[in-house]
Every structure is written in structure tokens, then in C-alpha cells.
C-alpha atoms as a PDB file:
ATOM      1  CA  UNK A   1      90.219 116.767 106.530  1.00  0.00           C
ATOM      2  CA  UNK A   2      87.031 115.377 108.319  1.00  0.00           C
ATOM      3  CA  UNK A   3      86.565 111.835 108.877  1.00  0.00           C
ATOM      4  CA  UNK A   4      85.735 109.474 106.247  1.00  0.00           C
ATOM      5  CA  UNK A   5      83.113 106.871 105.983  1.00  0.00           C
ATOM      6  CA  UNK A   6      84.506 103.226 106.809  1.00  0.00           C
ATOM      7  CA  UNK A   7      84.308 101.333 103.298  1.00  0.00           C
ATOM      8  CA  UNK A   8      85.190 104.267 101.610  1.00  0.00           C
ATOM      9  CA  UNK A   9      87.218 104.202  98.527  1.00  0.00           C
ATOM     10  CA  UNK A  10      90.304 106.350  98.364  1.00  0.00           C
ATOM     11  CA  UNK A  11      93.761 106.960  96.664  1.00  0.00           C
ATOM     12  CA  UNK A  12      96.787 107.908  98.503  1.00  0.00           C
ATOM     13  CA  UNK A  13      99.994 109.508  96.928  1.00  0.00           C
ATOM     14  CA  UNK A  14     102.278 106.894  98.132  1.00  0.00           C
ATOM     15  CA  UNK A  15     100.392 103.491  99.093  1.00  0.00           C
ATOM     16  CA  UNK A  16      97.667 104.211  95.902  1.00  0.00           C
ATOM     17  CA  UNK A  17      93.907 102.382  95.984  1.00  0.00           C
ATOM     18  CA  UNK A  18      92.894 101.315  99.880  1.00  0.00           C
ATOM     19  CA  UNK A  19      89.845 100.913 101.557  1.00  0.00           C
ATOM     20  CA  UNK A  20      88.856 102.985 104.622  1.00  0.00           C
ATOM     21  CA  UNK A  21      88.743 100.701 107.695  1.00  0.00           C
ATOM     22  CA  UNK A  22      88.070 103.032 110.819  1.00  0.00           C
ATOM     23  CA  UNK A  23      88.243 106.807 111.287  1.00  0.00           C
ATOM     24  CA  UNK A  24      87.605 109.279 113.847  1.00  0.00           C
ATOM     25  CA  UNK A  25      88.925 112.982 114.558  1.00  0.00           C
ATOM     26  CA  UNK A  26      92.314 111.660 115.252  1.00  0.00           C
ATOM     27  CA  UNK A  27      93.444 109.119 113.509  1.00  0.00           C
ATOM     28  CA  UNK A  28      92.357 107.418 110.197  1.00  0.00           C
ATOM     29  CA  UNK A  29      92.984 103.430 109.014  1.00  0.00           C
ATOM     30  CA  UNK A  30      93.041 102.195 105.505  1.00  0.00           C
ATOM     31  CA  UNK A  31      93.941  98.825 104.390  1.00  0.00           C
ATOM     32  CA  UNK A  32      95.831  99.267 101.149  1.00  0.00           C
ATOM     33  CA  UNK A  33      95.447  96.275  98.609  1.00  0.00           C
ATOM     34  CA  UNK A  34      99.375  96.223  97.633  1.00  0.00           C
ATOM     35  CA  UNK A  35     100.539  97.811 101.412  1.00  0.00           C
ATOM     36  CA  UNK A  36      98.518  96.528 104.243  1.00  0.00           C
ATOM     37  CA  UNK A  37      96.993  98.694 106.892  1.00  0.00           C
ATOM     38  CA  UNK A  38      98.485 101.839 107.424  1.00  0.00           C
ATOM     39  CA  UNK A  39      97.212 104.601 109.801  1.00  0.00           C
ATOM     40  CA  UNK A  40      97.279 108.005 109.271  1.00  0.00           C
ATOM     41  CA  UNK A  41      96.868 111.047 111.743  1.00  0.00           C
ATOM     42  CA  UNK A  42      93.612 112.554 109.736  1.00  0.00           C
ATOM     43  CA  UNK A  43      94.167 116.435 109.643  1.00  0.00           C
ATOM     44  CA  UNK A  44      97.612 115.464 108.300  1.00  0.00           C
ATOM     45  CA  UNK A  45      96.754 112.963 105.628  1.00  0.00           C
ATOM     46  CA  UNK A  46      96.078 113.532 101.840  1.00  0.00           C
ATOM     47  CA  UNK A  47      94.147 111.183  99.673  1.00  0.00           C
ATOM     48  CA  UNK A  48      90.976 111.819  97.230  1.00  0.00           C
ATOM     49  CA  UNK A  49      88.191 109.975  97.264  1.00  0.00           C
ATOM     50  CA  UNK A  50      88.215 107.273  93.915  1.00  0.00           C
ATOM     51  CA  UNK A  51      85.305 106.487  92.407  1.00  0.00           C
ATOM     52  CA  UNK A  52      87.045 103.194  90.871  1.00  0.00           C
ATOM     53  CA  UNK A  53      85.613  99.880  92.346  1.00  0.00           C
ATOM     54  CA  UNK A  54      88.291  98.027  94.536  1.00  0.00           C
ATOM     55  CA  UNK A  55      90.471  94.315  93.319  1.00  0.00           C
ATOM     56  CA  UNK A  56      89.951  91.867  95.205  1.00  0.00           C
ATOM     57  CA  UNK A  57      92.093  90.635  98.264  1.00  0.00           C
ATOM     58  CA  UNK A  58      93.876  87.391  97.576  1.00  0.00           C
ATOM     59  CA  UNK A  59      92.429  84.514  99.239  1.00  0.00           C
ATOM     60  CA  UNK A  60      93.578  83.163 102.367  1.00  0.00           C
ATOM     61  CA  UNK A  61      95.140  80.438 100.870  1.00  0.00           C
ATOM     62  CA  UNK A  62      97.640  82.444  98.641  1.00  0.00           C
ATOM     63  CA  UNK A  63      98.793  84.838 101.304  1.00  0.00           C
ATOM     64  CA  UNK A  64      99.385  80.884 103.319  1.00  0.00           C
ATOM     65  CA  UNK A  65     101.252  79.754 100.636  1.00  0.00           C
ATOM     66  CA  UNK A  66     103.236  82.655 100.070  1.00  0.00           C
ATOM     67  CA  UNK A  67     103.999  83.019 103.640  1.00  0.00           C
ATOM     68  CA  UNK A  68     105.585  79.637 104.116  1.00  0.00           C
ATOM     69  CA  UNK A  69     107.093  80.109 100.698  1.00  0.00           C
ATOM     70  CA  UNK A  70     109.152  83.146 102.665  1.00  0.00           C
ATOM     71  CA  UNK A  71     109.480  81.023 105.872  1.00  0.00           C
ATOM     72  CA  UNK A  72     111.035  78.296 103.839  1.00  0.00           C
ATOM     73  CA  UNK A  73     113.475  81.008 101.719  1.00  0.00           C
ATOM     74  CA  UNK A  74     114.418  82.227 105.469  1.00  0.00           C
ATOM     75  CA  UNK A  75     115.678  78.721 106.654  1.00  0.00           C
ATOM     76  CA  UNK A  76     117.531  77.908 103.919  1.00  0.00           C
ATOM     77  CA  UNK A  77     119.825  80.824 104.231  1.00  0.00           C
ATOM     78  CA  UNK A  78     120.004  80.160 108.221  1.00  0.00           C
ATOM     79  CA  UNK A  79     121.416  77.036 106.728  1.00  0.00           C
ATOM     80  CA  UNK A  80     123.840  77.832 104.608  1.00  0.00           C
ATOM     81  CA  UNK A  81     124.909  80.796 107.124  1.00  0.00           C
ATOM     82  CA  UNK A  82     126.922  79.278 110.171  1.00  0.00           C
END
């Protein structure tokens, strides 16, 4: 596979719908909306291009909230562990 355009839409087996963020000969990035950023080695990796448009990322402010949310959920069981 050649490289792909950054802000390219594509669909992966595994991770589905991501967004292209950097790719060269090597080695290819996509930030997945559900996954994160994942890099893939780019004669290796199999996606197809989608043609869908893609969700939005959750604000700042959720992905805050949710992360002291977990942070909280992780000191209570350091709690109730001895």
C-alpha cells in the first residue's frame, strides 16, 4: 500500500472508522474515533478508503470528566484494598 493523504478517511478491520494523521513509506498513523491513535507499518496494513463523513470527537470536557470519573473509581478500590 502507498501512503495515504493525512485527513483521509478510512476503515480498518479491527479498530473500524479513523482518520489518517501522518504517513510516510514506513509507517502510517490513524486516530480511531472509538480506539485512539494506533500506528501501523504501511506495506503491512489493510484498510479501504470510506467515503462516510467522520463523528465528531468528544469535547475536551467529557474525556476530563470521564477521566477523573476513572481516577476516582481507581482510589476507591486502593481504599478498600489494604
Amino acid at each position: 500500500m502507498n501512503t495515504i493523504a493525512q485527513g483521509k478517511y478510512v476503515k480498518h478491520g479491527q479498530y473500524g472508522l479513523g482518520v489518517v494523521t501522518e504517513s510516510d513509506a514506513e509507517r502510517t498513523s490513524i486516530d480511531f474515533h472509538l480506539h485512539g491513535v494506533k500506528k501501523f507499518v504501511t506495506k503491512l496494513m489493510v484498510v479501504e478508503m470510506s467515503n462516510e463523513a467522520p463523528p465528531p470527537k468528544p469535547s475536551a470536557a467529557k474525556r476530563r470528566k470521564k477521566a477523573v470519573v476513572e481516577a476516582a473509581a481507581v482510589a476507591a478500590v486502593a481504599v478498600v484494598q489494604p
